[in-house]
C-alpha atoms as a PDB file:
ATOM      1  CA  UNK A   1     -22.956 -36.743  -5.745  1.00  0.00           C
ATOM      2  CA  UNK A   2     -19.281 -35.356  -6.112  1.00  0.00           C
ATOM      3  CA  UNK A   3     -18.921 -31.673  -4.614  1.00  0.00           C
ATOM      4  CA  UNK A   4     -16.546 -29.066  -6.335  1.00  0.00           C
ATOM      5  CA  UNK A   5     -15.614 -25.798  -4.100  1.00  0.00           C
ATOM      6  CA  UNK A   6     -15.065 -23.100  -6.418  1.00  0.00           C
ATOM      7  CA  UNK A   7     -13.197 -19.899  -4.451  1.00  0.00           C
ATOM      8  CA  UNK A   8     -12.799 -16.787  -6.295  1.00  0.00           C
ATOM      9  CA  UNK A   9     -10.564 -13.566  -4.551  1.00  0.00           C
ATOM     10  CA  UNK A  10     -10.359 -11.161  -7.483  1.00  0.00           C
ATOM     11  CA  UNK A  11     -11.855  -7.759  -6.422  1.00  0.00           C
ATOM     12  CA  UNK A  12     -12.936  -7.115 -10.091  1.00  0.00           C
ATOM     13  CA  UNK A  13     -15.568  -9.864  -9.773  1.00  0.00           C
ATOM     14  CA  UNK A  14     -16.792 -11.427 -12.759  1.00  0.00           C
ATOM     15  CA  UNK A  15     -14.102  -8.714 -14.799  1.00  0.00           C
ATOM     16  CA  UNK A  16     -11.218 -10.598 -13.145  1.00  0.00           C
ATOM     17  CA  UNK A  17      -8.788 -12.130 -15.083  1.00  0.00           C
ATOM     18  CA  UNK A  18      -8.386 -15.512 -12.770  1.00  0.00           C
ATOM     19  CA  UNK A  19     -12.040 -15.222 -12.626  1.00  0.00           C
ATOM     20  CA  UNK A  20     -12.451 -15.605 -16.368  1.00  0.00           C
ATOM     21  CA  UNK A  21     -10.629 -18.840 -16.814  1.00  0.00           C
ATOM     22  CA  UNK A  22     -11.884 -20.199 -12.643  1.00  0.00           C
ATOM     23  CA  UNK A  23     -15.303 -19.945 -14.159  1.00  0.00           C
ATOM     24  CA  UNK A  24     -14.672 -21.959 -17.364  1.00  0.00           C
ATOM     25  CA  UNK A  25     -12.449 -24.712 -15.482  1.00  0.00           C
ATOM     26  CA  UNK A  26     -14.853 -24.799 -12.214  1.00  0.00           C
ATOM     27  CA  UNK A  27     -17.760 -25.753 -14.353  1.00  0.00           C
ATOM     28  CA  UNK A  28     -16.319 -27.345 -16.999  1.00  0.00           C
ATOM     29  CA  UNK A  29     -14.612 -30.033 -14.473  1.00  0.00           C
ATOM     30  CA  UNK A  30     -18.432 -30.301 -12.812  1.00  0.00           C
ATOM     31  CA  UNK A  31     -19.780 -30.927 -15.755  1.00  0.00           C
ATOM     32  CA  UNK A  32     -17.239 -33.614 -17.361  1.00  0.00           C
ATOM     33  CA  UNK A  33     -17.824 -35.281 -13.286  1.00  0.00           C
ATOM     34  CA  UNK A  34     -21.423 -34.229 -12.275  1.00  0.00           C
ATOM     35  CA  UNK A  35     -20.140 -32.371  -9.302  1.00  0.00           C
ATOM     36  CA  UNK A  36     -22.451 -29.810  -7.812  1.00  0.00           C
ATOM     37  CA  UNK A  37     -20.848 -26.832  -7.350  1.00  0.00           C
ATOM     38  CA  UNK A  38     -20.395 -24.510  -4.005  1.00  0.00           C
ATOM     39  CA  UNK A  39     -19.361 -20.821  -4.885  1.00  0.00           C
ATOM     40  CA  UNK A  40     -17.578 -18.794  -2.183  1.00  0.00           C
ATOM     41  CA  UNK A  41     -16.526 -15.111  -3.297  1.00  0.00           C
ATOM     42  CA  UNK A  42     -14.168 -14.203  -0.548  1.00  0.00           C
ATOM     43  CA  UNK A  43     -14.315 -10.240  -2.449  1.00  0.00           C
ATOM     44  CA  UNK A  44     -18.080 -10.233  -2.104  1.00  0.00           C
ATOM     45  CA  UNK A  45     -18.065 -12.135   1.488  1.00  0.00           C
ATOM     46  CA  UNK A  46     -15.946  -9.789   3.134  1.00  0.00           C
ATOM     47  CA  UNK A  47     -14.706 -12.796   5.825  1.00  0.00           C
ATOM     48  CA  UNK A  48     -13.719 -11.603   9.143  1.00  0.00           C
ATOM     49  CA  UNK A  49      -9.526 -11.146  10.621  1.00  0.00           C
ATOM     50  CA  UNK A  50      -8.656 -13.798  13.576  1.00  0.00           C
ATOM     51  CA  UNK A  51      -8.747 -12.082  16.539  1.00  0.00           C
ATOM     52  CA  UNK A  52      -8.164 -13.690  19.703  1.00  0.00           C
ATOM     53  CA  UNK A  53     -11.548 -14.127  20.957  1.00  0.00           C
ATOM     54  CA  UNK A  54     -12.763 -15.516  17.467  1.00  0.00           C
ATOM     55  CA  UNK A  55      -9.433 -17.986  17.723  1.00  0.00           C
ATOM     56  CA  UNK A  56     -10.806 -18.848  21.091  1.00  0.00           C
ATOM     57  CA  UNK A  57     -13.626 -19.802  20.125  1.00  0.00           C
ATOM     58  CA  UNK A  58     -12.556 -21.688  16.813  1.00  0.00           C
ATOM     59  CA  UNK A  59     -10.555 -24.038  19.018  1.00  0.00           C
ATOM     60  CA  UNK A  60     -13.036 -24.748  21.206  1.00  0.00           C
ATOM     61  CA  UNK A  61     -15.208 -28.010  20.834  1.00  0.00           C
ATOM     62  CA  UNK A  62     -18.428 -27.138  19.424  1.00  0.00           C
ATOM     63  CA  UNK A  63     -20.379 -28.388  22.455  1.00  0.00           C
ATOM     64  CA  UNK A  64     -18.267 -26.689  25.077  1.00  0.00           C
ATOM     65  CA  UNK A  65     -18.966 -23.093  23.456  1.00  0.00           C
ATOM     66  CA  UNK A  66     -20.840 -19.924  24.935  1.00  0.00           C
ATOM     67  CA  UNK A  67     -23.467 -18.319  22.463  1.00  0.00           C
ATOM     68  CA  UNK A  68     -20.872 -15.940  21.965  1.00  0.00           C
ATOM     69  CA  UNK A  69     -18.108 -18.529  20.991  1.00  0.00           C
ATOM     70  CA  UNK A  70     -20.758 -20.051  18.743  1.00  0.00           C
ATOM     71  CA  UNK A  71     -21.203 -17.030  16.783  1.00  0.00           C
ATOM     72  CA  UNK A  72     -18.151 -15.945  16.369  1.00  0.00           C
ATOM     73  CA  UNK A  73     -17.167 -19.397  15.550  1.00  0.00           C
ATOM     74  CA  UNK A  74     -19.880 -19.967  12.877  1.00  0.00           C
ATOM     75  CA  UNK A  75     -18.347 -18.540   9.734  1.00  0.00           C
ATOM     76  CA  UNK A  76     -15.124 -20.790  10.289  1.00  0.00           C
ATOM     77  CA  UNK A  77     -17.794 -23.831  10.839  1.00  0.00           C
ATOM     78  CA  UNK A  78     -19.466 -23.214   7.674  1.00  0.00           C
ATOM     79  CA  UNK A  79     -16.148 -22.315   5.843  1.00  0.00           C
ATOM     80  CA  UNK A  80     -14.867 -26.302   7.182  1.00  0.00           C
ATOM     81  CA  UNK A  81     -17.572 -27.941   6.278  1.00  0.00           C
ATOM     82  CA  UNK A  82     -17.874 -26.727   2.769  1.00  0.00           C
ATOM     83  CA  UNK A  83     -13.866 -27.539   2.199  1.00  0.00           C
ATOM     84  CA  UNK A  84     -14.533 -31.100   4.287  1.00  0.00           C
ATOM     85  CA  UNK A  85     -17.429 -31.675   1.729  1.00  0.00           C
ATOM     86  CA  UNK A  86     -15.596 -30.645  -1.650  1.00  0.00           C
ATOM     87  CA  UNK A  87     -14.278 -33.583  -3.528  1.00  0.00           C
ATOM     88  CA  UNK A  88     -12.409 -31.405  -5.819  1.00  0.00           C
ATOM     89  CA  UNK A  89     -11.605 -27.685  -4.589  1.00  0.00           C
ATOM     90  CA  UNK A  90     -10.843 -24.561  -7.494  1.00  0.00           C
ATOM     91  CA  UNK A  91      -9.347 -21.710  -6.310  1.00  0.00           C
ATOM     92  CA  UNK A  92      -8.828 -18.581  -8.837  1.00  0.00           C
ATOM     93  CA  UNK A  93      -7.102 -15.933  -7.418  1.00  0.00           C
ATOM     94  CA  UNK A  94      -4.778 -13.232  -8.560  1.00  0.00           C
ATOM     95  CA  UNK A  95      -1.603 -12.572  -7.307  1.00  0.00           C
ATOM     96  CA  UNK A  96      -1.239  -8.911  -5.472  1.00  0.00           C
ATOM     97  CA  UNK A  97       1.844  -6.896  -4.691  1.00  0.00           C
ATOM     98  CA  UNK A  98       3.689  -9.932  -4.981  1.00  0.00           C
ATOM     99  CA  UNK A  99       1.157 -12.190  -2.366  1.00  0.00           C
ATOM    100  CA  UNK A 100      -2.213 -13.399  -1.911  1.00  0.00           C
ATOM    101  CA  UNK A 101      -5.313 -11.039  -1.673  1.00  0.00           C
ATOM    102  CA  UNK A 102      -6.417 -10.422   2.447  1.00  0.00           C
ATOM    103  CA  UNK A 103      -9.228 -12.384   1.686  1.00  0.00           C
ATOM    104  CA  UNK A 104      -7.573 -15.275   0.857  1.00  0.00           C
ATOM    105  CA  UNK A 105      -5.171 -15.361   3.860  1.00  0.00           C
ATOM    106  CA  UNK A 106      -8.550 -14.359   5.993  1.00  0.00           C
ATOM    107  CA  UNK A 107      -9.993 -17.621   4.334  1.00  0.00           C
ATOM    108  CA  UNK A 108      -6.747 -19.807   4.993  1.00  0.00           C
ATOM    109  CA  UNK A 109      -6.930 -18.729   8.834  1.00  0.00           C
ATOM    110  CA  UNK A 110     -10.555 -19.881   9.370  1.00  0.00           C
ATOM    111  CA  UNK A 111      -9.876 -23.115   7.857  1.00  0.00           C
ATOM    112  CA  UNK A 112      -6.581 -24.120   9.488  1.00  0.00           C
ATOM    113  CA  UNK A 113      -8.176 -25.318  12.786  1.00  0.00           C
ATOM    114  CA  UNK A 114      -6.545 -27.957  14.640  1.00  0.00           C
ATOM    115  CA  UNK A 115      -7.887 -31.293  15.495  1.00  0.00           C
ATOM    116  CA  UNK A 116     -10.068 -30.767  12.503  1.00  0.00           C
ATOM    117  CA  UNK A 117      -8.594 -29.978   9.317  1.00  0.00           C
ATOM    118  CA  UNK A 118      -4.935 -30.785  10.680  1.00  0.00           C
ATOM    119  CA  UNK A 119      -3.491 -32.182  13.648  1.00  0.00           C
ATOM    120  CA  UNK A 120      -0.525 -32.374  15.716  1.00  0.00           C
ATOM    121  CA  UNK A 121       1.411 -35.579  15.980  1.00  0.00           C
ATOM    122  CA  UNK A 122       4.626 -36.689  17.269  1.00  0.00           C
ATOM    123  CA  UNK A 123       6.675 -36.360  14.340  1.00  0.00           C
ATOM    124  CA  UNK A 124       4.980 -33.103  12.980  1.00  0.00           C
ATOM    125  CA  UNK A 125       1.608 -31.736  11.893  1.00  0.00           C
ATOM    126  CA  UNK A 126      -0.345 -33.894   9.853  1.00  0.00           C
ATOM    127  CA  UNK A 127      -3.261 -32.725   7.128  1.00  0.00           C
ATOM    128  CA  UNK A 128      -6.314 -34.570   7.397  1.00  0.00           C
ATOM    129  CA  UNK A 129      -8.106 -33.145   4.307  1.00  0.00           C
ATOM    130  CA  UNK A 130      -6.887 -36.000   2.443  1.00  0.00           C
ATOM    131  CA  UNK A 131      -7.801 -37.602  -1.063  1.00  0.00           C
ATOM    132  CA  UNK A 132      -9.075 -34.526  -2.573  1.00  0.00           C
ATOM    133  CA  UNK A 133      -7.883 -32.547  -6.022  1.00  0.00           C
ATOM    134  CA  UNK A 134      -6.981 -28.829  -5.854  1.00  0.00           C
ATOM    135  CA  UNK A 135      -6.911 -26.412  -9.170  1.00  0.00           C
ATOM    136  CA  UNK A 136      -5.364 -23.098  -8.668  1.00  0.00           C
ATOM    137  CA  UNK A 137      -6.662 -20.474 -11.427  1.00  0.00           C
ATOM    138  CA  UNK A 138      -3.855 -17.634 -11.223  1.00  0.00           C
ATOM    139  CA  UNK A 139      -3.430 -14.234 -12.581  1.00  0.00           C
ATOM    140  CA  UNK A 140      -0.620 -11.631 -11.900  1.00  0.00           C
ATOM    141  CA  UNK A 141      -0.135  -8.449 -13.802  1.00  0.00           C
ATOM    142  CA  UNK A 142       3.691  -8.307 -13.172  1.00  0.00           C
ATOM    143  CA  UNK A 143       4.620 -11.238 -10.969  1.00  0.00           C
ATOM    144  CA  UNK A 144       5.644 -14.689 -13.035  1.00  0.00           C
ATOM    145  CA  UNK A 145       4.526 -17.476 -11.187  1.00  0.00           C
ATOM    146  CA  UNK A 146       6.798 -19.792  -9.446  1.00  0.00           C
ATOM    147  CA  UNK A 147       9.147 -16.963  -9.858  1.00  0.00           C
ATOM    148  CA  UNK A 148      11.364 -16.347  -6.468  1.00  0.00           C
ATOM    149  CA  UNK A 149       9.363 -12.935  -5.608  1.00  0.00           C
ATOM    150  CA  UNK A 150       5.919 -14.844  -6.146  1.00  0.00           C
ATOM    151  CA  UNK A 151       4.599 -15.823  -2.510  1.00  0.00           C
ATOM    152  CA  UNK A 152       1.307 -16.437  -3.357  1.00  0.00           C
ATOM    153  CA  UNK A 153       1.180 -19.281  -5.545  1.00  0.00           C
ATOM    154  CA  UNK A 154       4.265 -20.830  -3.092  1.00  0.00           C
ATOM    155  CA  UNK A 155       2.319 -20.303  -0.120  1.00  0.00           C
ATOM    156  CA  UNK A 156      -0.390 -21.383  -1.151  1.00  0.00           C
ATOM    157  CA  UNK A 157       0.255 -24.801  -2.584  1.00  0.00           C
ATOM    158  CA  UNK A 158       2.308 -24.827   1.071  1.00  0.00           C
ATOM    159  CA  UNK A 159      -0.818 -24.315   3.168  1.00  0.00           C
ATOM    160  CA  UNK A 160      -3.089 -26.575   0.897  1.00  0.00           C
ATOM    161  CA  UNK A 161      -0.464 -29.337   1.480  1.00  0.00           C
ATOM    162  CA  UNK A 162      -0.274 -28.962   5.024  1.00  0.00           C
ATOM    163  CA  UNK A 163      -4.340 -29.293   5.259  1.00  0.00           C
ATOM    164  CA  UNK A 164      -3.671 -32.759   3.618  1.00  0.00           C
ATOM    165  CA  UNK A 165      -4.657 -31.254  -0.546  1.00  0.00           C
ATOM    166  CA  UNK A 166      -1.371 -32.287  -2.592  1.00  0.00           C
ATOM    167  CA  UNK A 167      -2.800 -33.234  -5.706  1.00  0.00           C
ATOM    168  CA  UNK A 168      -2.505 -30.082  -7.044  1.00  0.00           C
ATOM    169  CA  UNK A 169      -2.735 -28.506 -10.383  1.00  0.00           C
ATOM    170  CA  UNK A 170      -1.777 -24.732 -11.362  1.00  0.00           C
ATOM    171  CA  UNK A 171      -3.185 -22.530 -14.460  1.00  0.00           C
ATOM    172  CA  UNK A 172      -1.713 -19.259 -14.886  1.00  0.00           C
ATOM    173  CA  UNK A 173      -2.068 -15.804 -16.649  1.00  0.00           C
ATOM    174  CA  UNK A 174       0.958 -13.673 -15.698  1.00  0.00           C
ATOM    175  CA  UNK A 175       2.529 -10.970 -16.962  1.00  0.00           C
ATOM    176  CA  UNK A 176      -0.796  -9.263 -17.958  1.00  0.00           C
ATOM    177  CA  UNK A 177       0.456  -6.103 -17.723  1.00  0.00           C
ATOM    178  CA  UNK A 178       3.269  -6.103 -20.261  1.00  0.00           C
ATOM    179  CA  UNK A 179       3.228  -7.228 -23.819  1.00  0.00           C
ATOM    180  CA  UNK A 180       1.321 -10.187 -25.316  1.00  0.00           C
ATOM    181  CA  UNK A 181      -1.006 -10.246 -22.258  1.00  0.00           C
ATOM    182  CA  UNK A 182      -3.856 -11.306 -24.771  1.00  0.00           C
ATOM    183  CA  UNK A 183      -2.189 -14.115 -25.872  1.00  0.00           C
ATOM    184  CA  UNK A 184      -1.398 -15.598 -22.076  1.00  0.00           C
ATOM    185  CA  UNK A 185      -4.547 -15.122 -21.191  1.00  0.00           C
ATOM    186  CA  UNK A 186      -5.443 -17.151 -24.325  1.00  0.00           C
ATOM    187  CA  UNK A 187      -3.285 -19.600 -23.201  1.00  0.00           C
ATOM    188  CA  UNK A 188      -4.466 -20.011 -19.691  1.00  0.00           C
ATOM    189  CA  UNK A 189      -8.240 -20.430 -21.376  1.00  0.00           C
ATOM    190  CA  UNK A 190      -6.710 -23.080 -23.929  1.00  0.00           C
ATOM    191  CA  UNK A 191      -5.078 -25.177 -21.036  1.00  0.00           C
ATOM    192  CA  UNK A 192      -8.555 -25.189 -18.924  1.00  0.00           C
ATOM    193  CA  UNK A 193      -9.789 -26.657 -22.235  1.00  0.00           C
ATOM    194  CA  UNK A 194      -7.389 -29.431 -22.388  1.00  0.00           C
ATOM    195  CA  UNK A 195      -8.053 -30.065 -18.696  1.00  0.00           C
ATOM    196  CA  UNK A 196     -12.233 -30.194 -19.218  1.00  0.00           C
ATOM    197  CA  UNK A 197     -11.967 -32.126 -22.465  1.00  0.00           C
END
């Protein structure tokens, strides 16, 4: 059976904006492809900073760890294995003060562990999450995205492709803040449509 990671990073929860239309296009996709679906609410998770001992222990080989190592290295395991398993990955995420949430950057850190998820060759570093599909679900209040100031929705389809994800397809709600916000948002719910069938 297919897997489909569905991430969510909006602090409203289930109020969110990216959250709204990430819910409809998550499931809709698993159930047009029969994917099972893995939630991970970074907001509700509350997932752990890199500090040096926990990037210690991420980088060292799972047999060669102390207890110690082992737990601190256990959330990054379990974050791997569920982006290693996911045939199809759905990120929705809102965009704040101009970049992506804590949690998502907090998430990003975990997963990018060398030897594993990427590696280091002689002409550069090398993604080895390969032949997977990536949906980004984005809202910003004030930030268009793709605009020059938006380094969330840059960065992110940046780190994604340097994991080895490049098939990768954006949905977005900005300018929620100002005029017409209903309608964008009705726009961003009509293009998951088209994309579920």
């Amino acid at each position: 059976m297919a897997n489909l990671l569905y991430i969510t990073t909006s602090i409203n929860g289930a109020e969110g904006v990216s959250r709204g239309f990430g819910d409809k296009l998550a499931h809709g996709l698993a159930a047009k492809t029969g994917a099972r679906v893995v939630a991970r609410d970074l907001a509700a998770n509350d997932l752990p900073f890199v500090s040096a001992a926990r990037f210690g222990a991420n980088l060292t080989p799972a047999a060669d760890r102390t207890p110690e190592q082992a737990e601190l290295a256990a959330i990054a395991d379990a974050l791997i294995a569920e982006l290693q398993a996911a045939d199809t990955i759905v990120i929705a995420t809102p965009i704040y003060n101009f970049g992506p949430p804590a949690t998502l950057k907090a998430w990003a850190d975990l997963v990018a562990r060398a030897g594993t998820t990427f590696r280091y060759t002689a002409t550069g570093p090398e993604g080895l999450l390969t032949g997977k599909k990536a949906y980004l679900a984005i809202a910003s209040g004030g930030t268009p995205v793709g605009a020059e100031f938006d380094f969330m929705s840059r960065w992110l389809t940046f780190f994604l492709g340097f994991l080895g994800i490049t098939d990768i397809t954006t949905i977005a709600a900005d300018g929620i803040m100002g005029e017409g916000a209903e309608e964008k948002i009705a726009a961003a719910h009509a293009k998951v449509a088209e994309l579920v069938g």
